[in-house]
C-alpha atoms as a PDB file:
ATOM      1  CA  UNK A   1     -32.596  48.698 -28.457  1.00  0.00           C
ATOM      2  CA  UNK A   2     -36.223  48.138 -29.605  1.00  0.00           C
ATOM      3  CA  UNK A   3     -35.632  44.192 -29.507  1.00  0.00           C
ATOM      4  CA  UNK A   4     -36.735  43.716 -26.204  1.00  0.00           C
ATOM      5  CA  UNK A   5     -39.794  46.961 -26.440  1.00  0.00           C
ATOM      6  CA  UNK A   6     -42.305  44.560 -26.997  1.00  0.00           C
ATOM      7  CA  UNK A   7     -41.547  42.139 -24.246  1.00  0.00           C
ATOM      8  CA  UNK A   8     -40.689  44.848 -22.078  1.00  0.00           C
ATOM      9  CA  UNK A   9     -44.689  45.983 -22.412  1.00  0.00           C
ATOM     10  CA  UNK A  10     -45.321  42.448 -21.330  1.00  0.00           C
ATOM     11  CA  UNK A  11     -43.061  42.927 -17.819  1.00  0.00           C
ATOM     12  CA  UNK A  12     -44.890  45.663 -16.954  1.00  0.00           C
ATOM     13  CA  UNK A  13     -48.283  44.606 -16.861  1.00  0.00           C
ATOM     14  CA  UNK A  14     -47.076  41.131 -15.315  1.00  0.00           C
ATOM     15  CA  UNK A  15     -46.899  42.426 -12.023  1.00  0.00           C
ATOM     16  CA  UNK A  16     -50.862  43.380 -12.429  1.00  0.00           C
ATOM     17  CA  UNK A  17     -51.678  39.585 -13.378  1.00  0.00           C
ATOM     18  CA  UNK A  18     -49.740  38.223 -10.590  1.00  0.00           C
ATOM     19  CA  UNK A  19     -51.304  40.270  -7.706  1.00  0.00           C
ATOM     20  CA  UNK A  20     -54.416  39.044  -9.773  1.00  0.00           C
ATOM     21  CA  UNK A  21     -53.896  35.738  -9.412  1.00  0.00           C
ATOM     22  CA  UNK A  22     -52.722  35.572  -6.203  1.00  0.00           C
ATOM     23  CA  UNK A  23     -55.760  37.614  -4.893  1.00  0.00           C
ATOM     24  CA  UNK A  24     -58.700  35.873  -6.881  1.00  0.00           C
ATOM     25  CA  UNK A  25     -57.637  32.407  -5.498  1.00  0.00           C
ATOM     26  CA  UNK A  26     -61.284  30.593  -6.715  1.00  0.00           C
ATOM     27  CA  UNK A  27     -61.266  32.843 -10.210  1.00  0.00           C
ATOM     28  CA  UNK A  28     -57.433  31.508 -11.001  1.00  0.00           C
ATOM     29  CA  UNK A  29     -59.373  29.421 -14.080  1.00  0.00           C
ATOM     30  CA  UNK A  30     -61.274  32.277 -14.973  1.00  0.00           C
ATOM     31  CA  UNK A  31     -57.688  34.347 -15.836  1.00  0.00           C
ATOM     32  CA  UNK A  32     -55.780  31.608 -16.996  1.00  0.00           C
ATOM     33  CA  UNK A  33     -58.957  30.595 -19.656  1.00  0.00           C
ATOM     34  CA  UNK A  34     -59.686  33.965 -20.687  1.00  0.00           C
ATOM     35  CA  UNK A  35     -55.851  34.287 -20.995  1.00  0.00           C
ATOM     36  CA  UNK A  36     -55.890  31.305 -23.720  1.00  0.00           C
ATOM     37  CA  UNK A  37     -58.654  32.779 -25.616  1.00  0.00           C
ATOM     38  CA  UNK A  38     -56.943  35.635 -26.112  1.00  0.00           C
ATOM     39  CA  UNK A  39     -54.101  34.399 -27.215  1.00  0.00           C
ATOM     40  CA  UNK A  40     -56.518  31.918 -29.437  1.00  0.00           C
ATOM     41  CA  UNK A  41     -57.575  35.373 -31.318  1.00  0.00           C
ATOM     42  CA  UNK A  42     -54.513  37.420 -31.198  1.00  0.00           C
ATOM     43  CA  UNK A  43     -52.375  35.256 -33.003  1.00  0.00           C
ATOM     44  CA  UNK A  44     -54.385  34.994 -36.460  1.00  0.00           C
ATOM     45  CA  UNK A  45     -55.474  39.022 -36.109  1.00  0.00           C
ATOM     46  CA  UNK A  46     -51.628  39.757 -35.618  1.00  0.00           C
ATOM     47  CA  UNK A  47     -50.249  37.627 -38.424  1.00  0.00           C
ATOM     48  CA  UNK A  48     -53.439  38.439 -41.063  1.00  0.00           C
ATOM     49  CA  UNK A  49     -54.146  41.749 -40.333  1.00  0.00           C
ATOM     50  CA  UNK A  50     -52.096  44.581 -37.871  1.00  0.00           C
ATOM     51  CA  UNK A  51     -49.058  43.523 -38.725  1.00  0.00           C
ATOM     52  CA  UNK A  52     -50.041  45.029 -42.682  1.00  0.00           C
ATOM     53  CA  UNK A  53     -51.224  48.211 -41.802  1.00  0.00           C
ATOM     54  CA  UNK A  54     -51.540  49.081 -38.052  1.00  0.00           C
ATOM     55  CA  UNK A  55     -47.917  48.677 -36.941  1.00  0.00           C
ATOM     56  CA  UNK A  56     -44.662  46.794 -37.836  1.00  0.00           C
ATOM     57  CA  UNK A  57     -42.739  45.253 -35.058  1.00  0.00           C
ATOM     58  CA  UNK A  58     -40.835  42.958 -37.280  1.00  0.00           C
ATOM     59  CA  UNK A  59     -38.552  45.208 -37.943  1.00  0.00           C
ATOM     60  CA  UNK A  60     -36.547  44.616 -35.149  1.00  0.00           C
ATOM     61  CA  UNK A  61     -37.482  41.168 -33.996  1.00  0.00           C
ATOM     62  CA  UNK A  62     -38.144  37.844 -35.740  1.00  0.00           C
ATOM     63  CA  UNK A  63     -41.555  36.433 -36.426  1.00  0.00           C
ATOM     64  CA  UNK A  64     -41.299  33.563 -34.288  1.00  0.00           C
ATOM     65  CA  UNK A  65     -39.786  35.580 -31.482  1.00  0.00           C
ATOM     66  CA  UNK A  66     -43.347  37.968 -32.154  1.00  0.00           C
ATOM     67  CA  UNK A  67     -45.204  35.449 -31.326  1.00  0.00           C
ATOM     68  CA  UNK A  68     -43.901  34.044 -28.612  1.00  0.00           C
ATOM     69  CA  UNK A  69     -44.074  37.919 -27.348  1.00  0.00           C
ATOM     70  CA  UNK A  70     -47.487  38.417 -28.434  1.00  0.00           C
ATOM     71  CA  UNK A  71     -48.609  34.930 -26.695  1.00  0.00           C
ATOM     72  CA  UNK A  72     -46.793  36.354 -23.544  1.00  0.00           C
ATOM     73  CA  UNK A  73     -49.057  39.744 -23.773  1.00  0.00           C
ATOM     74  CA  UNK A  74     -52.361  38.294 -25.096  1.00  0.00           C
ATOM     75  CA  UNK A  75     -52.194  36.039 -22.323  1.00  0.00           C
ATOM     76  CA  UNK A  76     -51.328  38.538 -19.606  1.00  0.00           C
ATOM     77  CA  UNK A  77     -54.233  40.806 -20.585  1.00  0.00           C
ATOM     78  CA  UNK A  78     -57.011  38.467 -20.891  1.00  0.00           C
ATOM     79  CA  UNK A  79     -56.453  37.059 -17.210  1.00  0.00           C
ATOM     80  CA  UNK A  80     -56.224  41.155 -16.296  1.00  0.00           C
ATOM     81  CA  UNK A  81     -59.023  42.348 -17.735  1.00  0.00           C
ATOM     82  CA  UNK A  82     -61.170  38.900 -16.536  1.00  0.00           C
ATOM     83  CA  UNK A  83     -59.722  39.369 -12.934  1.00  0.00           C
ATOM     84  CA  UNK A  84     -60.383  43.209 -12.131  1.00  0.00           C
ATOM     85  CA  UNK A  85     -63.741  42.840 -11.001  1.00  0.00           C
ATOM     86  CA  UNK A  86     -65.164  39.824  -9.764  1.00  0.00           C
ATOM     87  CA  UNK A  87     -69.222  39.596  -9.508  1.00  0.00           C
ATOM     88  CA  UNK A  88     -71.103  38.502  -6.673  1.00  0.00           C
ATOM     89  CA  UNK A  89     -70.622  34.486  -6.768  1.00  0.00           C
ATOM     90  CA  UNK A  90     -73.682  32.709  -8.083  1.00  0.00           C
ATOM     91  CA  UNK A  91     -74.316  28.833  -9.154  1.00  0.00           C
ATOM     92  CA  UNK A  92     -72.423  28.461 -12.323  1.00  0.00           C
ATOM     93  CA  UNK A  93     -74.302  26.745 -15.310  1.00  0.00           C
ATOM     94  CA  UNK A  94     -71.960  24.144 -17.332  1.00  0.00           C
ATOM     95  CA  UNK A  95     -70.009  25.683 -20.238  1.00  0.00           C
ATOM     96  CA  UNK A  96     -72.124  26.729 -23.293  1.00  0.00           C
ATOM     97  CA  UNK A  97     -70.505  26.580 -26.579  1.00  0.00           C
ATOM     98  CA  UNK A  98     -72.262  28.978 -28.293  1.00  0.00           C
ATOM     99  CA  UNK A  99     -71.350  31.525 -26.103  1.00  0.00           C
ATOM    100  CA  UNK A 100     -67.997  30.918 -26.286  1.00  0.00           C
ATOM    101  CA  UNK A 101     -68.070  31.229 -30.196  1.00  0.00           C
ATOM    102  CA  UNK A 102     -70.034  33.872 -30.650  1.00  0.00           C
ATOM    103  CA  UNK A 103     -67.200  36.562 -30.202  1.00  0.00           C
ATOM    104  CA  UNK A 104     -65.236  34.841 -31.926  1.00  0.00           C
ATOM    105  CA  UNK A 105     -67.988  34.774 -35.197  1.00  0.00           C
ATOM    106  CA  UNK A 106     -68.579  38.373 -34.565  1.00  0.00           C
ATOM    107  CA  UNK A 107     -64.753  39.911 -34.403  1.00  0.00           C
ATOM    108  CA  UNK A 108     -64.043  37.950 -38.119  1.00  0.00           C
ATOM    109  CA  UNK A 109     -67.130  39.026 -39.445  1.00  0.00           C
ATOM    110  CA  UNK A 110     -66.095  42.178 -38.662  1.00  0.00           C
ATOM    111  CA  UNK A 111     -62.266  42.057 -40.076  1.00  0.00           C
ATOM    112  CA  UNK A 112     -63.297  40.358 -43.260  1.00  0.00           C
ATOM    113  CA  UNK A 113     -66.275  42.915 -43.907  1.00  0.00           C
ATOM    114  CA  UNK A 114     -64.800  45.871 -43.013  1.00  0.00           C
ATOM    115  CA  UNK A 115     -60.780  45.482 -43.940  1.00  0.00           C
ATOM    116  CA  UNK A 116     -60.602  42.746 -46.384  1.00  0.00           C
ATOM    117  CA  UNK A 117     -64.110  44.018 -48.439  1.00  0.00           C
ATOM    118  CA  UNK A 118     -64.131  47.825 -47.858  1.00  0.00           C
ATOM    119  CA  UNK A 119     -60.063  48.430 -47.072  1.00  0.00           C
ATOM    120  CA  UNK A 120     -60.639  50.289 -43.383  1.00  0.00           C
ATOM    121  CA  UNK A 121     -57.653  49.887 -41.303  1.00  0.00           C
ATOM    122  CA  UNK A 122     -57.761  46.592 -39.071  1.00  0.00           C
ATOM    123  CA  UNK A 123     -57.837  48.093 -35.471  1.00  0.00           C
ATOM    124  CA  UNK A 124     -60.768  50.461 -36.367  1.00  0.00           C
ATOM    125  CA  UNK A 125     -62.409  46.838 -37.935  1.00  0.00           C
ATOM    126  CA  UNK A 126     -61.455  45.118 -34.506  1.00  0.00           C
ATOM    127  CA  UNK A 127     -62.918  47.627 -32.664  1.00  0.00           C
ATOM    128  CA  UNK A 128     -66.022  47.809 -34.475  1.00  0.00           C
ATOM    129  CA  UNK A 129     -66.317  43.822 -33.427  1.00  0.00           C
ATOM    130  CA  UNK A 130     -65.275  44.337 -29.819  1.00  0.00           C
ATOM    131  CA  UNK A 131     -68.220  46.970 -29.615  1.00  0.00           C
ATOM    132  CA  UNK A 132     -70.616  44.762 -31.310  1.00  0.00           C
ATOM    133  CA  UNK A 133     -69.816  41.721 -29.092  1.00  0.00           C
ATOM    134  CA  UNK A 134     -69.682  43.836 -25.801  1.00  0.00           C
ATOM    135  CA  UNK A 135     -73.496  45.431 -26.917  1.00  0.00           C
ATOM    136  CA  UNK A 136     -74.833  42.194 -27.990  1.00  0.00           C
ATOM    137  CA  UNK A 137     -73.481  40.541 -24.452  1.00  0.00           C
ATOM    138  CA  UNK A 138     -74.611  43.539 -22.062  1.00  0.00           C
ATOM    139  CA  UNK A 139     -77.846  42.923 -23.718  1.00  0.00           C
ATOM    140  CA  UNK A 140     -78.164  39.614 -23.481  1.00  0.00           C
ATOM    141  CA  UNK A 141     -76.959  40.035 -19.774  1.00  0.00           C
ATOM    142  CA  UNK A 142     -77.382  43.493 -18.599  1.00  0.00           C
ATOM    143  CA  UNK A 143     -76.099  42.100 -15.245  1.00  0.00           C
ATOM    144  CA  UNK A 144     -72.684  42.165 -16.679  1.00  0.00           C
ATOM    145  CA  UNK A 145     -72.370  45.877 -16.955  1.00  0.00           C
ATOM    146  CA  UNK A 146     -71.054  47.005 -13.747  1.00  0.00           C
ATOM    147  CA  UNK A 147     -68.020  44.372 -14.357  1.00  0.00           C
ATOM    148  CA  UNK A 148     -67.676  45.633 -17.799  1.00  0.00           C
ATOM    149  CA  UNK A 149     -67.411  48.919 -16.999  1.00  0.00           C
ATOM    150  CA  UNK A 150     -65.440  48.885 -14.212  1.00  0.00           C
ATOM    151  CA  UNK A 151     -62.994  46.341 -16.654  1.00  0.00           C
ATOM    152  CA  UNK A 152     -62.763  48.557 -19.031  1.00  0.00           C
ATOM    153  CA  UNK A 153     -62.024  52.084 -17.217  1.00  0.00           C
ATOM    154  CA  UNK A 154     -59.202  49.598 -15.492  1.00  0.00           C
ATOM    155  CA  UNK A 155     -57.745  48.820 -19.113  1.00  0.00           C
ATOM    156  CA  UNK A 156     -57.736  52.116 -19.948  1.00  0.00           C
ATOM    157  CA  UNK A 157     -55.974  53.237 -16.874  1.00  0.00           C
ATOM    158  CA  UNK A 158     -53.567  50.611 -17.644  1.00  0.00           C
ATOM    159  CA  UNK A 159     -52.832  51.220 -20.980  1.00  0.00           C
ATOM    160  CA  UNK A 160     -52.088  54.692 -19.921  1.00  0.00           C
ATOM    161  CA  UNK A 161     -49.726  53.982 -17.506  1.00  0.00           C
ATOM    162  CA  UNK A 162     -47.518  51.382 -19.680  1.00  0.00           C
ATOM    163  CA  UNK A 163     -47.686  53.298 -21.791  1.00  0.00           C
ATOM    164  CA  UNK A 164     -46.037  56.319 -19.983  1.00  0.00           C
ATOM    165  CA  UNK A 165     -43.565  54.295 -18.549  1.00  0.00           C
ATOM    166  CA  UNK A 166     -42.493  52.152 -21.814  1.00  0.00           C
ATOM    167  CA  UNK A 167     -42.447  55.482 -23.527  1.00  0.00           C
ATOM    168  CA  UNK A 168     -39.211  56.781 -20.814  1.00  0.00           C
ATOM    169  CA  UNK A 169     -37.860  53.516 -22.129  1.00  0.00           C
ATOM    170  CA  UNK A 170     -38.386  53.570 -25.818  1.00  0.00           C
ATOM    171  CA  UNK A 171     -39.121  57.437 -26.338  1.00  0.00           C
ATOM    172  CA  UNK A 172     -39.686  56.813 -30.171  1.00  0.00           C
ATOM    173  CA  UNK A 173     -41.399  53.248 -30.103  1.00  0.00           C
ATOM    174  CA  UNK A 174     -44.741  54.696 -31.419  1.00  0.00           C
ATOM    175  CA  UNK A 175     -43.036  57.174 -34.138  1.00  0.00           C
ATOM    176  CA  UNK A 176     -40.438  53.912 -35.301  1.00  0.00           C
ATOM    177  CA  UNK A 177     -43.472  50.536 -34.778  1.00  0.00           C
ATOM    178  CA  UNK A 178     -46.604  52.299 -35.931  1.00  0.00           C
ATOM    179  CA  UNK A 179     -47.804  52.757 -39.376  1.00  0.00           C
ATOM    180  CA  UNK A 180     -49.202  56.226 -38.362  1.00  0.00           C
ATOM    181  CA  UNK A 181     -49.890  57.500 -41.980  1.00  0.00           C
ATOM    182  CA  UNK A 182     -52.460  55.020 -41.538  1.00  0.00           C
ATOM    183  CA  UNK A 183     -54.415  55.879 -38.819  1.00  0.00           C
ATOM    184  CA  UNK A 184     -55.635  59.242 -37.664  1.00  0.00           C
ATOM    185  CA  UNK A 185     -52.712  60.681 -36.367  1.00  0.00           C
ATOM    186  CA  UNK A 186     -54.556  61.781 -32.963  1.00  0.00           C
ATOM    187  CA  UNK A 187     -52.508  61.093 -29.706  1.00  0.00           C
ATOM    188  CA  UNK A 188     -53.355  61.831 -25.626  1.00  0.00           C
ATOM    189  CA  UNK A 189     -50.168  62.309 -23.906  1.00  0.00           C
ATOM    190  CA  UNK A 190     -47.901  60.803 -26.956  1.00  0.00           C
ATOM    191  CA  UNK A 191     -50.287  57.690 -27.088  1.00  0.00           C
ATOM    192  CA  UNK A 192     -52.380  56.969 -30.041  1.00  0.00           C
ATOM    193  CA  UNK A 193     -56.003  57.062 -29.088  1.00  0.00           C
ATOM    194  CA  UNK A 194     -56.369  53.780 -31.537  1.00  0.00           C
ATOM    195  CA  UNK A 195     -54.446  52.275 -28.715  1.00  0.00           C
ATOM    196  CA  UNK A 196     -56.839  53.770 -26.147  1.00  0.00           C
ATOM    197  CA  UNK A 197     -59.964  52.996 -27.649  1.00  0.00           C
ATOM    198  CA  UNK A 198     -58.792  49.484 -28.658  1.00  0.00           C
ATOM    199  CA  UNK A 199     -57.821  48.318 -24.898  1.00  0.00           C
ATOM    200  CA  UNK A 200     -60.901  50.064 -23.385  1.00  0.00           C
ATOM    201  CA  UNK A 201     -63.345  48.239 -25.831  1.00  0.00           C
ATOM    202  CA  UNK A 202     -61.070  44.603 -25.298  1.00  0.00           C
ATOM    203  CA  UNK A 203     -62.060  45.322 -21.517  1.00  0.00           C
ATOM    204  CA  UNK A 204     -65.097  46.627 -22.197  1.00  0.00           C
ATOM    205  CA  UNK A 205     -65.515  42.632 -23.728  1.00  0.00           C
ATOM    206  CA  UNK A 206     -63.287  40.644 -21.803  1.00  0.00           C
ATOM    207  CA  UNK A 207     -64.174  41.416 -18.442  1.00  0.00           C
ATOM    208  CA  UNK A 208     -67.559  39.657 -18.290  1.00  0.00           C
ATOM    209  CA  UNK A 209     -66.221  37.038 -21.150  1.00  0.00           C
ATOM    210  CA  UNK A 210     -65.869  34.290 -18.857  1.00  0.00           C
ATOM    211  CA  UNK A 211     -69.186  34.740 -16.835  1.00  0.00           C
ATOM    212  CA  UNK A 212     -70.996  34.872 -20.744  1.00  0.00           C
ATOM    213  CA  UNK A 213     -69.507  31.758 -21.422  1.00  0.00           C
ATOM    214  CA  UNK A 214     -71.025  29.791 -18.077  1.00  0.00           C
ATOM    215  CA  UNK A 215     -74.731  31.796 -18.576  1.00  0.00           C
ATOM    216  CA  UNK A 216     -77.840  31.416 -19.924  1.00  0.00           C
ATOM    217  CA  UNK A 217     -79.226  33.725 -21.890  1.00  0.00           C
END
């Protein structure tokens, strides 16, 4: 039954994207980018770190089939949380690699410091980098905060909502996937609040990501 959970998560915030992308017809790079580059971090934070202590999908479904799921998902929720609010159009400057990195930089830093040298659990270690990133970016650009505000109240919304309805699906998917001895056991309306916190910092981040990566600063 819990095969198809994970994938199932993915169909339900499709429809999201879609109106997204039909909607935002001059941001349609903007989702599909931001898409990629979450997929471009997912993958290696999936395979080196949550899947050892945060949860364990695998049970029930293959590796490769994981990450074709996980692809699916990582690239569903970057183009959301990019696409929710879109600033007031201004000239664009050309790309700027050093933007683009930085997150990047930041969010390893942060998983190697804090789970691989002093053994905390990898989503509090992710969200430590999300936070960092979002600070250093809103200060950089204090522009950006309206959009990453308003991105990340939308993620959390979201979140709560799949959630409820892939919970009537899979009523024990958190008790029978999650490592929950692991983390601290607090839940708002049978969700864990890691998963809360974790979605509302990624929007917090990846709502102004692609307007970072085009400004100067």
């Amino acid at each position: 039954m819990y095969h198809y959970a994970f994938l199932t998560g993915a169909l339900i915030i499709f429809p999201v994207w879609l109106i997204l992308f039909i909607i935002r017809k001059s941001n349609r790079k903007d989702l599909i980018l931001v898409g990629l580059y979450t997929v471009l971090l997912a993958i290696p934070l999936e395979f080196i770190w949550f899947l050892k202590d945060y949860w364990n999908p695998l049970k029930y479904i293959s590796a490769t089939t994981f990450l074709y799921y996980e692809a699916m998902f990582a690239f569903l929720l970057g183009g959301i949380a990019s696409g929710i609010y879109i600033m007031p159009q201004k000239p664009k400057h050309k790309f700027i690699f050093t933007n683009f990195i930085l997150p990047i930089v930041i969010l390893m830093s942060s998983m190697l410091i804090f789970t691989n040298g002093l053994r905390l659990n990898s989503i509090y270690s992710c969200d430590i980098g999300f936070a960092i990133s979002a600070l250093i970016i809103l200060y950089l650009k204090p522009e950006f905060l309206t959009k990453s505000l308003l991105s990340g109240f939308s993620m959390l919304v979201i979140t709560f909502i799949g959630y409820k309805i892939l919970l009537i699906i899979y009523p024990d998917l958190i008790k029978d996937w999650w490592r929950l001895k692991n983390i601290s056991g607090i839940f708002l309306f049978g969700v864990p609040v890691e998963e809360i916190i974790w979605f509302t910092l990624y929007g917090l981040l990846f709502g102004p990501i692609y307007d970072f990566w085009t400004a100067q600063v």
